[in-house]
PDB file of N, CA and C in Angstrom:
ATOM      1  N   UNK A   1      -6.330   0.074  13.975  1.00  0.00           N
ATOM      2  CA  UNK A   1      -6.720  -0.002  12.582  1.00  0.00           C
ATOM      3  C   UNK A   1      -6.226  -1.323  11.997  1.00  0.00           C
ATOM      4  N   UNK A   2      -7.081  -1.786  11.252  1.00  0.00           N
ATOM      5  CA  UNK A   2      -6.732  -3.039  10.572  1.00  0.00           C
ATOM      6  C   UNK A   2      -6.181  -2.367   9.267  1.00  0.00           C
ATOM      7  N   UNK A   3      -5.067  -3.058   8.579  1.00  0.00           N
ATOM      8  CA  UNK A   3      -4.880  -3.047   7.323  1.00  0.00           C
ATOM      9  C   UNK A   3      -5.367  -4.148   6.510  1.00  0.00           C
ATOM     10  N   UNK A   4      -6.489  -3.557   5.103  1.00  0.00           N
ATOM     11  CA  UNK A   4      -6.743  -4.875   4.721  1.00  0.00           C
ATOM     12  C   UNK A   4      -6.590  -4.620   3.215  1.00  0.00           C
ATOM     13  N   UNK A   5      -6.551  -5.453   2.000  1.00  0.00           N
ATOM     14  CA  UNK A   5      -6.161  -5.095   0.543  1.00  0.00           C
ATOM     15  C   UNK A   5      -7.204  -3.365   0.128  1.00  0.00           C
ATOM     16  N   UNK A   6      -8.451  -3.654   0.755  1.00  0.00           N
ATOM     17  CA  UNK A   6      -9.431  -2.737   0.726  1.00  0.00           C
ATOM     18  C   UNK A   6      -9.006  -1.358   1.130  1.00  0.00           C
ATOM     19  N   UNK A   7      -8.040  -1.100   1.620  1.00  0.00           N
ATOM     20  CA  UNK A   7      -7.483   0.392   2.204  1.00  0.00           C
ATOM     21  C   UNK A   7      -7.385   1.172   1.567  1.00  0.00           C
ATOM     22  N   UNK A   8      -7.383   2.233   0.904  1.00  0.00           N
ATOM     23  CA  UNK A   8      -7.278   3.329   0.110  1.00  0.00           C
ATOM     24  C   UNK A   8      -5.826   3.939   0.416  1.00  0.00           C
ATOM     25  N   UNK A   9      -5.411   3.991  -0.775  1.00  0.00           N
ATOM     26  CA  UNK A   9      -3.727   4.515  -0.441  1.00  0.00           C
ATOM     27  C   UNK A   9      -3.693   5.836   0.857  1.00  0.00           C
ATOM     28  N   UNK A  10      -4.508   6.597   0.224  1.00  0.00           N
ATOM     29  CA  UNK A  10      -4.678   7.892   1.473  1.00  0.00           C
ATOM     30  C   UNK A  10      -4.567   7.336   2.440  1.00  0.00           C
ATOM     31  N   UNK A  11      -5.393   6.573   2.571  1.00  0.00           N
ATOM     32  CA  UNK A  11      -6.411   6.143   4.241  1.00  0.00           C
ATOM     33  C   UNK A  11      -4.478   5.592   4.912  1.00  0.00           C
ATOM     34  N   UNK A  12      -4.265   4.709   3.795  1.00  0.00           N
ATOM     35  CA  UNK A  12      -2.622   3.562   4.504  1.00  0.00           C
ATOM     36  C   UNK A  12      -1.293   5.220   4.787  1.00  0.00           C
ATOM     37  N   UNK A  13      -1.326   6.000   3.863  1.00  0.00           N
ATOM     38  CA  UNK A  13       0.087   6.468   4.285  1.00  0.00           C
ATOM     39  C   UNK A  13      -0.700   7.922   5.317  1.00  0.00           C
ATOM     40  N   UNK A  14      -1.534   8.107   5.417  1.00  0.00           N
ATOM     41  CA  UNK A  14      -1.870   9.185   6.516  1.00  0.00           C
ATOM     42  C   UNK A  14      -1.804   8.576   8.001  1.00  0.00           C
ATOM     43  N   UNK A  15      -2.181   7.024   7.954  1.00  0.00           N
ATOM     44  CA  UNK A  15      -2.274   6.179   9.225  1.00  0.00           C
ATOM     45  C   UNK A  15      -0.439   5.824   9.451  1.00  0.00           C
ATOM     46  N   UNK A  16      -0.247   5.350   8.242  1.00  0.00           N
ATOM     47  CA  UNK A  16       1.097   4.654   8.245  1.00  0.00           C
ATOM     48  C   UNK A  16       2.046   5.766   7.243  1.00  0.00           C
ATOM     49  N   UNK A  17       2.681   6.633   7.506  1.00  0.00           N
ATOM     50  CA  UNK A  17       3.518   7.334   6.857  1.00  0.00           C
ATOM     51  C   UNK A  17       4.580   6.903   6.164  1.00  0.00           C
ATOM     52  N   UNK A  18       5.152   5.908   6.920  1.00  0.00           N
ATOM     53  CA  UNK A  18       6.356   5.140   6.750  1.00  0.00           C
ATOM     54  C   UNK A  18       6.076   4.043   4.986  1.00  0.00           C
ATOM     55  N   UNK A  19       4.622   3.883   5.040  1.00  0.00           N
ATOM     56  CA  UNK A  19       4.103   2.756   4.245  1.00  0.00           C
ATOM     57  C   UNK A  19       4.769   3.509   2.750  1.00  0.00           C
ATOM     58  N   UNK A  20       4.828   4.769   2.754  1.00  0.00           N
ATOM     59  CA  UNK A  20       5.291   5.688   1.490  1.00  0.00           C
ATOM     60  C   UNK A  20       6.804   4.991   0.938  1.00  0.00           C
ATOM     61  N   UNK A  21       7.931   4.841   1.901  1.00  0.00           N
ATOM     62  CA  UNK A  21       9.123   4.103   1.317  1.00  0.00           C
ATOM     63  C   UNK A  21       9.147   2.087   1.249  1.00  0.00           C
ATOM     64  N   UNK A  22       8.310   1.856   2.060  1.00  0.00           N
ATOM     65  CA  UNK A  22       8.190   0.846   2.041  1.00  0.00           C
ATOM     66  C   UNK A  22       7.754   0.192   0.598  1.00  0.00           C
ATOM     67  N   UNK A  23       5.967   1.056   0.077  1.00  0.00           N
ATOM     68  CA  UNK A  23       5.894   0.592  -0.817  1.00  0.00           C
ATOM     69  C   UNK A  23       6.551   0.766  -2.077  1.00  0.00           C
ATOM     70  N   UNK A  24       7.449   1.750  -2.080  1.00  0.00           N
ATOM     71  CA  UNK A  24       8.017   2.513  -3.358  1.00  0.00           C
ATOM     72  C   UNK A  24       9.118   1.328  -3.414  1.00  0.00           C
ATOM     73  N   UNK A  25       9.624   0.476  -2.244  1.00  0.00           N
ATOM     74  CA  UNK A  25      10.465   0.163  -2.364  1.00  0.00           C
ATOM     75  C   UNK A  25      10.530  -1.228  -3.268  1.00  0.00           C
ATOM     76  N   UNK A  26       9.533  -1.133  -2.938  1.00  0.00           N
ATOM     77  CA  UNK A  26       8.363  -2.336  -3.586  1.00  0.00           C
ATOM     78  C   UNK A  26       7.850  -2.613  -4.985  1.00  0.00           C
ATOM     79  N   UNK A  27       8.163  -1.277  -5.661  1.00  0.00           N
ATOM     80  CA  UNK A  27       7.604  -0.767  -6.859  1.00  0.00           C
ATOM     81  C   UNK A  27       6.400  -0.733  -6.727  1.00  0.00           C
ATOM     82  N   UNK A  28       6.006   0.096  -5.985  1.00  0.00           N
ATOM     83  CA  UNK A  28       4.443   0.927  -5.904  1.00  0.00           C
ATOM     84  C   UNK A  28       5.016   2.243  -5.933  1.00  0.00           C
ATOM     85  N   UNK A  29       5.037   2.625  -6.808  1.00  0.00           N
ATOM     86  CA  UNK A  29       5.923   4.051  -6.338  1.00  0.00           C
ATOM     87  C   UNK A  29       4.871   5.256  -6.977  1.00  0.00           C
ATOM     88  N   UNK A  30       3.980   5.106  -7.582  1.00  0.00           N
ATOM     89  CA  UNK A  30       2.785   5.685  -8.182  1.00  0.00           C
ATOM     90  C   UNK A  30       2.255   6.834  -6.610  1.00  0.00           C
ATOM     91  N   UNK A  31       2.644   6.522  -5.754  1.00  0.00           N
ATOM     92  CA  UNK A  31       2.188   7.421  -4.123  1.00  0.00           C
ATOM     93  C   UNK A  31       2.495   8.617  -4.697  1.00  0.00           C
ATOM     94  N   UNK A  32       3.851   8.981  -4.876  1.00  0.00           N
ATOM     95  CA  UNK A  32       4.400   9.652  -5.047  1.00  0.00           C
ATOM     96  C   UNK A  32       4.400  11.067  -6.097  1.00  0.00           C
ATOM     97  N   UNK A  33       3.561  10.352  -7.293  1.00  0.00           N
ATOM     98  CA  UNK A  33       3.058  10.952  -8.285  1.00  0.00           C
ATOM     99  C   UNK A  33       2.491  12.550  -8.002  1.00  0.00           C
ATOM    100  N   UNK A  34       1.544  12.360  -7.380  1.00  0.00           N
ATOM    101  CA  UNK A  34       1.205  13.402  -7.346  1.00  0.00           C
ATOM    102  C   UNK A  34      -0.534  13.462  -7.707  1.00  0.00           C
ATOM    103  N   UNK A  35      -0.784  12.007  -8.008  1.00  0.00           N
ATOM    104  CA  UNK A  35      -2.387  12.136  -8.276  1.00  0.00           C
ATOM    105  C   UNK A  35      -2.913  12.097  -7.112  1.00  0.00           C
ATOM    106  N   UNK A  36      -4.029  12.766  -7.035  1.00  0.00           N
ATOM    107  CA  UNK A  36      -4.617  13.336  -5.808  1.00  0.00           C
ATOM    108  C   UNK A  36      -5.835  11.577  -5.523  1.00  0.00           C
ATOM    109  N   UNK A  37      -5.921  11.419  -5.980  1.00  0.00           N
ATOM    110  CA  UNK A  37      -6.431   9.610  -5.958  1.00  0.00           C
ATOM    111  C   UNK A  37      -5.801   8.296  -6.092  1.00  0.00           C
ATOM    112  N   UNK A  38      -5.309   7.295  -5.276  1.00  0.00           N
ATOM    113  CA  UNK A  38      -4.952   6.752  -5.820  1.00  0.00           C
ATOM    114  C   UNK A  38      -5.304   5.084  -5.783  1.00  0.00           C
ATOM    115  N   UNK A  39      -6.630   4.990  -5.251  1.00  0.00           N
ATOM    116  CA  UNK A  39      -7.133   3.500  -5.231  1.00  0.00           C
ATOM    117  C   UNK A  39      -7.130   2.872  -4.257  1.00  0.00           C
ATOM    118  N   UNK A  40      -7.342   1.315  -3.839  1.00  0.00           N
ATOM    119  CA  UNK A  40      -6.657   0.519  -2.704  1.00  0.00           C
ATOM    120  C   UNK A  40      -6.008  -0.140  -2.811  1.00  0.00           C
ATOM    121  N   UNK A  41      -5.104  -0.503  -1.867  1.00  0.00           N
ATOM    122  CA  UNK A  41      -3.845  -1.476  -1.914  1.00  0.00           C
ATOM    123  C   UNK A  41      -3.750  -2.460  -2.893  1.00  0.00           C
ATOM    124  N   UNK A  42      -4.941  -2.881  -3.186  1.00  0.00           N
ATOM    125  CA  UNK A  42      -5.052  -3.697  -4.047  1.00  0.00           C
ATOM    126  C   UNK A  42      -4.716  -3.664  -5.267  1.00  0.00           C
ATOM    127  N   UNK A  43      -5.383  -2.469  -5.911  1.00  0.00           N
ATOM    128  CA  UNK A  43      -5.354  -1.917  -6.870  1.00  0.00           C
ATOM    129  C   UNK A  43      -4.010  -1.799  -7.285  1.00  0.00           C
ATOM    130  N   UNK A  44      -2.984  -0.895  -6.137  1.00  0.00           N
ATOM    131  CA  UNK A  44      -2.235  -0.565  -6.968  1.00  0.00           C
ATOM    132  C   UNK A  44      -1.013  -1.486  -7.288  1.00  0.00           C
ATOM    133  N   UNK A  45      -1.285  -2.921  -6.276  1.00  0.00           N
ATOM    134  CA  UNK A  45      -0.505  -3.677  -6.508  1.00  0.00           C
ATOM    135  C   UNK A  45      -0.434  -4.251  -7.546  1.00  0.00           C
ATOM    136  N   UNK A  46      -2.033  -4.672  -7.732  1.00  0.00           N
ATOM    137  CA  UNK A  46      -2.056  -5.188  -9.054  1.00  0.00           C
ATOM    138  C   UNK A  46      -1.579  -4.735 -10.552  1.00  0.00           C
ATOM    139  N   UNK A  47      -1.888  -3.103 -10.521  1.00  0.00           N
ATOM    140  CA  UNK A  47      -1.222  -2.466 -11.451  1.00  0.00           C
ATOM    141  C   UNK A  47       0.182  -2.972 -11.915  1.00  0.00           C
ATOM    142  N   UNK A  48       1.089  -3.476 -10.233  1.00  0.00           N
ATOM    143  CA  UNK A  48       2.634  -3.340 -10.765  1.00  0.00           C
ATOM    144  C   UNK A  48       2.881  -5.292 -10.668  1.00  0.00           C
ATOM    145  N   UNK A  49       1.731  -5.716 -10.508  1.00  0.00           N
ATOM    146  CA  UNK A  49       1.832  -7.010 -11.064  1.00  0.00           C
ATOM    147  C   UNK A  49       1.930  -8.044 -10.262  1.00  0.00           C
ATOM    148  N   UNK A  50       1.625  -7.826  -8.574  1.00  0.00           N
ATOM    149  CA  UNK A  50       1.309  -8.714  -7.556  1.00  0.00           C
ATOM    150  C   UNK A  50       0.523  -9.335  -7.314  1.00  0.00           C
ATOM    151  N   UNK A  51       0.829 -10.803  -7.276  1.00  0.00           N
ATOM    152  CA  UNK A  51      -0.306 -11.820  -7.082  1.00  0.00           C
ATOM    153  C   UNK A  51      -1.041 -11.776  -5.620  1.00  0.00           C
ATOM    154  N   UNK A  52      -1.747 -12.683  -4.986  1.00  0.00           N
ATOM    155  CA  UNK A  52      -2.859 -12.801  -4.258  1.00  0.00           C
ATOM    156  C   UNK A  52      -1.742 -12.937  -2.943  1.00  0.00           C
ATOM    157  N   UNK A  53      -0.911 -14.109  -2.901  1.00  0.00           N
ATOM    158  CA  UNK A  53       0.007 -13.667  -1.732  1.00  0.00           C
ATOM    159  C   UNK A  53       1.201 -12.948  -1.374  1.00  0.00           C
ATOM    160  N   UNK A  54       1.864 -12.396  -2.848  1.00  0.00           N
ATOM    161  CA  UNK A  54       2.359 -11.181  -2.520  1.00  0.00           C
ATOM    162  C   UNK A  54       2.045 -10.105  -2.416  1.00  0.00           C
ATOM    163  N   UNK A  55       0.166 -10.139  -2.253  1.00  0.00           N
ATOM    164  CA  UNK A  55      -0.328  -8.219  -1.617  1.00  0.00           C
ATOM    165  C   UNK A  55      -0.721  -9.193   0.014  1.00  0.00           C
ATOM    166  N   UNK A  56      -1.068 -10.116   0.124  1.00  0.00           N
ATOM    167  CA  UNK A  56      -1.036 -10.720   1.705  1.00  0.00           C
ATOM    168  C   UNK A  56       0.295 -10.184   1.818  1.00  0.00           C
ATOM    169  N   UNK A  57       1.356 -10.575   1.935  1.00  0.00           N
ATOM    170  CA  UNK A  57       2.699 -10.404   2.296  1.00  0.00           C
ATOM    171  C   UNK A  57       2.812  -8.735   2.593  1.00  0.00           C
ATOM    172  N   UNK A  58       1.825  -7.826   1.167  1.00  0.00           N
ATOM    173  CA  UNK A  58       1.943  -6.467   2.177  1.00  0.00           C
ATOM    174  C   UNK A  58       1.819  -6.323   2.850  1.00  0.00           C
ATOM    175  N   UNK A  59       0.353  -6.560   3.568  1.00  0.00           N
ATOM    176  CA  UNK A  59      -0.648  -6.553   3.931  1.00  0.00           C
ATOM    177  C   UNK A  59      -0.057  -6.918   5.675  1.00  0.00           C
ATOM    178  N   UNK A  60       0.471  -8.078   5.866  1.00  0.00           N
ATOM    179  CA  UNK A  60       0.998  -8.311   6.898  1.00  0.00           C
ATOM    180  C   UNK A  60       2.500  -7.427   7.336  1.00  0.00           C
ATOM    181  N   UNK A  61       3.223  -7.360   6.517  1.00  0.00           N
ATOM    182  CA  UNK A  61       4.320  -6.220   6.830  1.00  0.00           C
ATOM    183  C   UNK A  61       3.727  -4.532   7.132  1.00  0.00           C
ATOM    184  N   UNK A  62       2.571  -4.270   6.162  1.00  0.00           N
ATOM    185  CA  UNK A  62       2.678  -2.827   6.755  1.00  0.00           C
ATOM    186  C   UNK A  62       1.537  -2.752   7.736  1.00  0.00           C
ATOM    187  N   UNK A  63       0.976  -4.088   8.894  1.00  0.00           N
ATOM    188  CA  UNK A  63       0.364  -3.754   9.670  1.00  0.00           C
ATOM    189  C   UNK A  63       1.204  -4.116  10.885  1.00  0.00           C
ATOM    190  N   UNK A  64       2.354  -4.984  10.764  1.00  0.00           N
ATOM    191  CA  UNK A  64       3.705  -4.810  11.259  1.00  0.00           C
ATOM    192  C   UNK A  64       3.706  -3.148  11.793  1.00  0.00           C
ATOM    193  N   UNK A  65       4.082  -2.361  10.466  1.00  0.00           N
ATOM    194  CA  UNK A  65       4.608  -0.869  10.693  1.00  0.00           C
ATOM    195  C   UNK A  65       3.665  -0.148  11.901  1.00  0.00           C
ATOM    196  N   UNK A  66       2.245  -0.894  11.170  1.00  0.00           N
ATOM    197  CA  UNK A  66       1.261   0.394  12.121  1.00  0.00           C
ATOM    198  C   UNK A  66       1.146   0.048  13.696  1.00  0.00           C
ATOM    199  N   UNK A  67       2.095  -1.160  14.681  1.00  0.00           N
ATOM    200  CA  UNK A  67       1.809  -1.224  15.548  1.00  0.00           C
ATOM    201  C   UNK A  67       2.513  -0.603  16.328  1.00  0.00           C
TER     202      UNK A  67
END
């Protein structure tokens, strides 16, 4: 699986479980919530205010995780 900004939170922590503390650690912590939707990587980075190469920088660490 490729990880790409396009991933759907579901799709990243069902593949990558681990991606759940990683990103919280991150302040993405919205996983956690409890909304049954929650966008793509992109999205929710942007929400907490990440520019273009700090969601690359996810992007490459949590496909790190998934190998």
């Amino acid at each position: 699986m490729k990880i790409s900004k396009d991933i759907l939170i579901e799709t990243l922590i069902e593949q990558v479980p681990e991606s759940v503390k990683y990103l919280s650690e991150k302040g993405i912590q919205c996983i956690a919530c409890g909304e049954p939707v929650w966008g793509t990587l992109e999205e929710a980075a942007r929400e907490k205010g990440f520019n273009d190469s700090e969601i690359e920088q996810l992007i490459v660490d949590l496909q790190k995780m998934y190998r």
